[in-house]
C-alpha atoms as a PDB file:
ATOM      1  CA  UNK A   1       0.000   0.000   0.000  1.00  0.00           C
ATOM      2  CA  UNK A   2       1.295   3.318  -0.974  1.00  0.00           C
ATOM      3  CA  UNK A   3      -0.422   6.111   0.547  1.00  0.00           C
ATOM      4  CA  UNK A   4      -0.692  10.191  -0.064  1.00  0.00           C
ATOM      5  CA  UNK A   5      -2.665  12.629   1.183  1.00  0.00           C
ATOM      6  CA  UNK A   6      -5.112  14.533  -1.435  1.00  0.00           C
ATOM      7  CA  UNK A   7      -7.761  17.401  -1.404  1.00  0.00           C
ATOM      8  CA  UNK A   8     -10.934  16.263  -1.975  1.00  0.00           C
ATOM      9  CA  UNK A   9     -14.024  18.456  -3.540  1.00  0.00           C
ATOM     10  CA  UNK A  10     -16.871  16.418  -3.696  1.00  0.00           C
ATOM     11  CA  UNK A  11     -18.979  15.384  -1.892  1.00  0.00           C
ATOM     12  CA  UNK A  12     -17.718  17.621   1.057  1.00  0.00           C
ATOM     13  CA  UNK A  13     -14.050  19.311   1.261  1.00  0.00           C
ATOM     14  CA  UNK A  14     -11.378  17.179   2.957  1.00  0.00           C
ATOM     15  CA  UNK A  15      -8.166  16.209   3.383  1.00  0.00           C
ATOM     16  CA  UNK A  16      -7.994  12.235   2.727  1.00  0.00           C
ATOM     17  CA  UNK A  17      -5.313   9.632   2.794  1.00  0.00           C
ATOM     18  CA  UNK A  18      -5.176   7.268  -0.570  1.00  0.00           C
ATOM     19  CA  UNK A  19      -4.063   4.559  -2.042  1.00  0.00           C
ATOM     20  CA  UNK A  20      -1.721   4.834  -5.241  1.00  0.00           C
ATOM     21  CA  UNK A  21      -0.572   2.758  -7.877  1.00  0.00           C
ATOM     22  CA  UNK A  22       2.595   0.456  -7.530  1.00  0.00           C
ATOM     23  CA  UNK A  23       5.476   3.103  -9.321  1.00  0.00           C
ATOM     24  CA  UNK A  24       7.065  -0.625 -10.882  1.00  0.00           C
ATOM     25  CA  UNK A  25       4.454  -2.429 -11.823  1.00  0.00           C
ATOM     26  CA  UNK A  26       4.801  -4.419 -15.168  1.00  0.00           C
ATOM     27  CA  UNK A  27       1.245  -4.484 -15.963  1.00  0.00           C
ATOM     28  CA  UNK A  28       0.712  -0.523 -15.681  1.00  0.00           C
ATOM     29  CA  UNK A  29       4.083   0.544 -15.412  1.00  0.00           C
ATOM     30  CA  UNK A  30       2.905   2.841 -12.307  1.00  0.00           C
ATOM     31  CA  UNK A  31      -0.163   4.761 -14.622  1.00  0.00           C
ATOM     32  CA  UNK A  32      -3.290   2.719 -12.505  1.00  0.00           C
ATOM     33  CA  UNK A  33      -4.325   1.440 -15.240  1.00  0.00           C
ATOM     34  CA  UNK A  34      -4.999   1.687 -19.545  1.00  0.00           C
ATOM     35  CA  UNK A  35      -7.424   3.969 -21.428  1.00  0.00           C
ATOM     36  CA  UNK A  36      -9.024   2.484 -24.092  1.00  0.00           C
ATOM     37  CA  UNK A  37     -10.617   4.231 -27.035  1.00  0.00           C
ATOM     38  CA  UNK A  38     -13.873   3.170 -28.649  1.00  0.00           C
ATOM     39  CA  UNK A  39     -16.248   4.588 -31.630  1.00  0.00           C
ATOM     40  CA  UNK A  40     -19.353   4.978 -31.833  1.00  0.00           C
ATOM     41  CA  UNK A  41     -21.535   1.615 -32.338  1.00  0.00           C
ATOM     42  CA  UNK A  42     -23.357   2.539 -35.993  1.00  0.00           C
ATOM     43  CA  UNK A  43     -20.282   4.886 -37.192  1.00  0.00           C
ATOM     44  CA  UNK A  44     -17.454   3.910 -35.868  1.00  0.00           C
ATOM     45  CA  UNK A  45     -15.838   7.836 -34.918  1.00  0.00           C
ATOM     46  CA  UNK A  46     -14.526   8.018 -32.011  1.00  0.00           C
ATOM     47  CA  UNK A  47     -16.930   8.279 -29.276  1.00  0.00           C
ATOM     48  CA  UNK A  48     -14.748   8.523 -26.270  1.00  0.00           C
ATOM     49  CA  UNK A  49     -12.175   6.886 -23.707  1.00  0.00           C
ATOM     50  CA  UNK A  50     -12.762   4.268 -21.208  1.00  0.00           C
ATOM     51  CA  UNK A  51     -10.297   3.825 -18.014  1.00  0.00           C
ATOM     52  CA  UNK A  52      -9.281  -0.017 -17.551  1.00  0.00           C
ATOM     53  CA  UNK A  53      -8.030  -0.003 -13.560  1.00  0.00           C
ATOM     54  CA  UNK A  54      -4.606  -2.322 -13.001  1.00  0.00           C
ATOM     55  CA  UNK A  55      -5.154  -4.342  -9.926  1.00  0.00           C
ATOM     56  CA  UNK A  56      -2.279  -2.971  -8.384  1.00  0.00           C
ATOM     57  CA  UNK A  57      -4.092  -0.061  -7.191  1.00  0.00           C
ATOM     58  CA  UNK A  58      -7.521   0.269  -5.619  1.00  0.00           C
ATOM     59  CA  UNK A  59      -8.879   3.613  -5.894  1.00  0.00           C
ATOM     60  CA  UNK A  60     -12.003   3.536  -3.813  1.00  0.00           C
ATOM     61  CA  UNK A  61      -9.397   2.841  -0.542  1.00  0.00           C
ATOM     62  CA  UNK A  62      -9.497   6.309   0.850  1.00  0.00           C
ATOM     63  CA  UNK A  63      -9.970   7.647   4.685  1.00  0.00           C
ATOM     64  CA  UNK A  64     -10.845  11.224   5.909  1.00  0.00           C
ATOM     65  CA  UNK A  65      -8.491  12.833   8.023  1.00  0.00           C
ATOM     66  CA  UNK A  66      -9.443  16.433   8.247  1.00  0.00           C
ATOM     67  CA  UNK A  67     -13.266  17.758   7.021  1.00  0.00           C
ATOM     68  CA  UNK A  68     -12.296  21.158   5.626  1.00  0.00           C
ATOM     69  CA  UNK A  69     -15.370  24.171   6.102  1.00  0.00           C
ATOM     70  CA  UNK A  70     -16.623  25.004   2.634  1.00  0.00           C
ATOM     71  CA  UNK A  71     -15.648  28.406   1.818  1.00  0.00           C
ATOM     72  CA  UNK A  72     -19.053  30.640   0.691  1.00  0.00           C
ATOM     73  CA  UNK A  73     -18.693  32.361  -2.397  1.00  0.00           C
ATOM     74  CA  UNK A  74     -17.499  36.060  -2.406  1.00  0.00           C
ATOM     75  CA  UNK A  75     -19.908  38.600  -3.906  1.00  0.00           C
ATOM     76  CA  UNK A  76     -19.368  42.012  -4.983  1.00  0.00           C
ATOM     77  CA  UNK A  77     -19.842  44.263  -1.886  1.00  0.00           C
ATOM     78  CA  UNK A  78     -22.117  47.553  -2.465  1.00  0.00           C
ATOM     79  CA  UNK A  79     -19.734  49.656  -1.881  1.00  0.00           C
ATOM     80  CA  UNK A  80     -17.485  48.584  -5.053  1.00  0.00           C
ATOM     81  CA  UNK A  81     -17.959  48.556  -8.506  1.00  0.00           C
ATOM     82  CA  UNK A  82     -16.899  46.148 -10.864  1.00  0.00           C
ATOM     83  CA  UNK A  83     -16.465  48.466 -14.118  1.00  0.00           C
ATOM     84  CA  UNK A  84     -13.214  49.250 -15.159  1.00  0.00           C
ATOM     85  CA  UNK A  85     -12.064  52.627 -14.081  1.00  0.00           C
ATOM     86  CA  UNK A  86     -11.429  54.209 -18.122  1.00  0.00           C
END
């Protein structure tokens, strides 16, 4: 197990300790895993990118160490303006 800490977003701000992929693995070579292109079913274009996950990493292995507050959006105060001053 190799662990980091990360920022999480969603769904509520913390600071969370995580698993990451094996740096020498031979399957991955330390990426997590393979994306993998496919088109679209009648057409054949490209239609988008699916992730494969290696086994060598498990991303849903995460713990909370620290909720952080959410931070409430800043508006403009009435006292300032927010046109340029030319």
């Amino acid at each position: 197990m190799r662990l980091r800490i990360h920022r999480q977003s969603w769904p509520r701000p913390a600071l969370i300790l995580t698993d990451t992929p094996r740096p020498g693995c031979w399957a991955c070579d330390g990426d997590g895993g393979h994306p993998r292109d496919y088109g679209h079913p009648e057409t054949g274009e490209y239609d988008g990118t699916h992730w494969d996950p290696c086994p060598c990493w498990d991303n849903r292995r995460t713990w909370t160490l620290l909720p952080l507050p959410r931070l409430r959006r800043r508006r403009n105060s009435p006292g300032y303006s927010s046109e340029p001053p030319f």
